[in-house]
PDB file of N, CA and C in Angstrom:
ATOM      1  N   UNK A   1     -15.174  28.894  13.813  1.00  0.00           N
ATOM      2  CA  UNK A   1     -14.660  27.531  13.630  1.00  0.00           C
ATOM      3  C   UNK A   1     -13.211  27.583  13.146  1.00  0.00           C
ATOM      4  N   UNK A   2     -12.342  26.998  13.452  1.00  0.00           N
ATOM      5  CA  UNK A   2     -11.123  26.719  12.824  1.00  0.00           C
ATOM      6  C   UNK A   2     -11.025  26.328  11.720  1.00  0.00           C
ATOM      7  N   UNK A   3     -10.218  27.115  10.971  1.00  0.00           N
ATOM      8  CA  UNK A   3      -9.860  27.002   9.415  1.00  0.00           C
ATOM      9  C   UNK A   3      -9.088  25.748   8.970  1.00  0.00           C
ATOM     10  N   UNK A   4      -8.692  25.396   9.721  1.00  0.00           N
ATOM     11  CA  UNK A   4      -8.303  23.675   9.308  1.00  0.00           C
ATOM     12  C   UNK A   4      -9.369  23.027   9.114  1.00  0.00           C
ATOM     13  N   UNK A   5      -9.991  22.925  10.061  1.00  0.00           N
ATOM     14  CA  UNK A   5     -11.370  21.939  10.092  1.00  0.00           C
ATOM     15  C   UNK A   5     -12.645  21.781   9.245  1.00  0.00           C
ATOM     16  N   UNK A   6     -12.301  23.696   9.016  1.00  0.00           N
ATOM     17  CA  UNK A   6     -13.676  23.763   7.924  1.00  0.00           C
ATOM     18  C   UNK A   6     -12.956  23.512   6.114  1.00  0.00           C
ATOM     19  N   UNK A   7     -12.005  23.712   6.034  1.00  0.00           N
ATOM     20  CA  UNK A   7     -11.193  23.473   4.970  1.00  0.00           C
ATOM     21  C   UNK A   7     -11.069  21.449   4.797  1.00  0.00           C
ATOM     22  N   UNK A   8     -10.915  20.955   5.617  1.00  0.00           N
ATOM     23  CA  UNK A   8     -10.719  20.192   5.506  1.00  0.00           C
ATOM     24  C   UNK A   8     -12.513  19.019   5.394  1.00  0.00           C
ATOM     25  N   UNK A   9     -13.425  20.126   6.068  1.00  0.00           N
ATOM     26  CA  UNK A   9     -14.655  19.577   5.969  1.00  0.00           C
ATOM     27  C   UNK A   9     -15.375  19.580   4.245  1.00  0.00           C
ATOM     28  N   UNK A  10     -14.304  20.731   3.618  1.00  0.00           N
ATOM     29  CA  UNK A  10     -14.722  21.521   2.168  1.00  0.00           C
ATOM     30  C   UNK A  10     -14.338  20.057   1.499  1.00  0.00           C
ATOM     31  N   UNK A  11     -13.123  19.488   1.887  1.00  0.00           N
ATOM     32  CA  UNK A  11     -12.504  18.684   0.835  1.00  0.00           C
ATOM     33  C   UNK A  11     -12.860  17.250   0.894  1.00  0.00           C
ATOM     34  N   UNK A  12     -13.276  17.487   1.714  1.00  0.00           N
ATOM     35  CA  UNK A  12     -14.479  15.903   2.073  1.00  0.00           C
ATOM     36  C   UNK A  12     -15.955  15.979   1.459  1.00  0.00           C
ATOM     37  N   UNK A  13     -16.160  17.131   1.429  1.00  0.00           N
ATOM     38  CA  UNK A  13     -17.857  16.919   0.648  1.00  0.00           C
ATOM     39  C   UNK A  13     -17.606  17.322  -0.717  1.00  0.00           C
ATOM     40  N   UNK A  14     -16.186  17.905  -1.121  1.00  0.00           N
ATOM     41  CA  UNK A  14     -15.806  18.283  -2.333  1.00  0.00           C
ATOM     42  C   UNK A  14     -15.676  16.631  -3.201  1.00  0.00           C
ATOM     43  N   UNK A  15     -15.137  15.915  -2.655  1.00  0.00           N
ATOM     44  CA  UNK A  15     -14.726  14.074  -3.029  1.00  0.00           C
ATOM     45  C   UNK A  15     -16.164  13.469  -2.896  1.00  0.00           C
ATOM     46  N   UNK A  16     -16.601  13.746  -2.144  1.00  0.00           N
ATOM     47  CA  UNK A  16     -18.455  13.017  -1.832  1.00  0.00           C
ATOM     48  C   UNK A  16     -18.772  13.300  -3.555  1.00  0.00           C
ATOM     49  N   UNK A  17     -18.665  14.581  -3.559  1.00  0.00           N
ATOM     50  CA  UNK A  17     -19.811  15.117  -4.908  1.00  0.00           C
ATOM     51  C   UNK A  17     -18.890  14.367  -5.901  1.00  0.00           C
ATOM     52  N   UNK A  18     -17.347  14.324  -6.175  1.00  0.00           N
ATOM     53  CA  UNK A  18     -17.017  14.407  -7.389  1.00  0.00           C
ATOM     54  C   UNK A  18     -17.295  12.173  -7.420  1.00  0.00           C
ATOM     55  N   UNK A  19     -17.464  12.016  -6.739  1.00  0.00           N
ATOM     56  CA  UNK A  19     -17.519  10.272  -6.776  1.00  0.00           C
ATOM     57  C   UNK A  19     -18.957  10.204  -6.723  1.00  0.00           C
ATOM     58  N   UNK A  20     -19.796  10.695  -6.635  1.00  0.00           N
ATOM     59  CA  UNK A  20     -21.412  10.854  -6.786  1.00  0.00           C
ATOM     60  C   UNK A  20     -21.001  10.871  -8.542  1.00  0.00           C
ATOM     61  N   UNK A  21     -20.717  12.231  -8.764  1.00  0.00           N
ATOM     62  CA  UNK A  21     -20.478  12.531 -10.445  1.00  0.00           C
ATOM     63  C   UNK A  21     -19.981  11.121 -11.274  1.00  0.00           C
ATOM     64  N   UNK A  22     -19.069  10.846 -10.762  1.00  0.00           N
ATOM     65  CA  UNK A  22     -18.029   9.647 -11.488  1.00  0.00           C
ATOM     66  C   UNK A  22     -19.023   8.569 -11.806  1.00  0.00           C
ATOM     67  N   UNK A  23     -19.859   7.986 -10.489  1.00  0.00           N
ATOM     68  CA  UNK A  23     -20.238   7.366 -11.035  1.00  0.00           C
ATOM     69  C   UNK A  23     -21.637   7.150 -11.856  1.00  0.00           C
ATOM     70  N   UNK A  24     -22.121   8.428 -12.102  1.00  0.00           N
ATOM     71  CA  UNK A  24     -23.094   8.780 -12.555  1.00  0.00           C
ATOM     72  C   UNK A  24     -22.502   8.620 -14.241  1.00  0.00           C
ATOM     73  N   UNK A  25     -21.511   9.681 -13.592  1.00  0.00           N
ATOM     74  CA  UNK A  25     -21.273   9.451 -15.561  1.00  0.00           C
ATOM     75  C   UNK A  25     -20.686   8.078 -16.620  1.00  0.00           C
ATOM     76  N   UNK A  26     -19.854   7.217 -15.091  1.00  0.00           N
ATOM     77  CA  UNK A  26     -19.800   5.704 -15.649  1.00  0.00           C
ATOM     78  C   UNK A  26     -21.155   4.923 -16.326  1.00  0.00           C
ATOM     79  N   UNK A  27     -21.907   5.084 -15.489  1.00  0.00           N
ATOM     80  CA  UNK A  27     -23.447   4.875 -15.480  1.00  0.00           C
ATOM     81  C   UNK A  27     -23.675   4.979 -17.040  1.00  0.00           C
ATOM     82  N   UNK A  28     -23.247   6.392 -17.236  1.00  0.00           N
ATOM     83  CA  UNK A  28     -23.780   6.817 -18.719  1.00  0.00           C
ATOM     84  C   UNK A  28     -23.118   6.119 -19.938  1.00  0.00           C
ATOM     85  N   UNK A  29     -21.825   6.256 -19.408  1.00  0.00           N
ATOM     86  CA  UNK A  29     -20.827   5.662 -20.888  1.00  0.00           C
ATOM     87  C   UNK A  29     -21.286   4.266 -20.392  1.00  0.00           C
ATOM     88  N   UNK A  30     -21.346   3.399 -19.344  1.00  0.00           N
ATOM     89  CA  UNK A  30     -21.759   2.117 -19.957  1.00  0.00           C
ATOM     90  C   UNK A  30     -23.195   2.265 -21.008  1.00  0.00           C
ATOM     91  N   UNK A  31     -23.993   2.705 -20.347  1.00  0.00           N
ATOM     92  CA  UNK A  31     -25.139   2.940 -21.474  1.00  0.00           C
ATOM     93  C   UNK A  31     -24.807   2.933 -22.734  1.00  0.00           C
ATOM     94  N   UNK A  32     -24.316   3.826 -23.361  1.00  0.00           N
ATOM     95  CA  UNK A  32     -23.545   4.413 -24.638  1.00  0.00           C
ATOM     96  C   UNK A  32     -23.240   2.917 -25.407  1.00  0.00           C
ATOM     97  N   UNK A  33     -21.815   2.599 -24.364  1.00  0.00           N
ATOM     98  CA  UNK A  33     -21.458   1.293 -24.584  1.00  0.00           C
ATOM     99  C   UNK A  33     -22.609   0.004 -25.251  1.00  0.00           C
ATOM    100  N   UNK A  34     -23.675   0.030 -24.444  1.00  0.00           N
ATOM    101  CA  UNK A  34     -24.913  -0.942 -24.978  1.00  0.00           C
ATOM    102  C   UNK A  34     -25.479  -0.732 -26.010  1.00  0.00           C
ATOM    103  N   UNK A  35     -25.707   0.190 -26.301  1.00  0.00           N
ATOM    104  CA  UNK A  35     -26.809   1.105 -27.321  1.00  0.00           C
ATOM    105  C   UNK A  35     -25.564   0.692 -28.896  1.00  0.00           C
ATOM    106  N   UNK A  36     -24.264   0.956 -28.590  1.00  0.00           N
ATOM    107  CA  UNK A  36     -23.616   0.572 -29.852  1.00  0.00           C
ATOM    108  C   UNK A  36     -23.041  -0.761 -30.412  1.00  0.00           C
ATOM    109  N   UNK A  37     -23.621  -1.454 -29.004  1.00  0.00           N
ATOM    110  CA  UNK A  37     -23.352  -3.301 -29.520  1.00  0.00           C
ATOM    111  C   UNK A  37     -24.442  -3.610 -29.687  1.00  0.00           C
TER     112      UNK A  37
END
């Protein structure tokens, strides 16, 4: 496969996961947020 393509396939599922994460962990600090009001 061409190294552009698969590099560039890396940095697309690399952004998938880290915006999966983000908003998982928003998820959490709003929680946090509730629990101390």
């Amino acid at each position: 496969s061409h190294p552009f393509f698969t590099g560039k396939m890396k940095l697309v599922d690399t952004a998938g996961r880290v915006d999966k994460f983000r908003a998982r962990y928003e998820k959490h600090l709003q929680m946090k947020n509730k629990q101390k009001n």
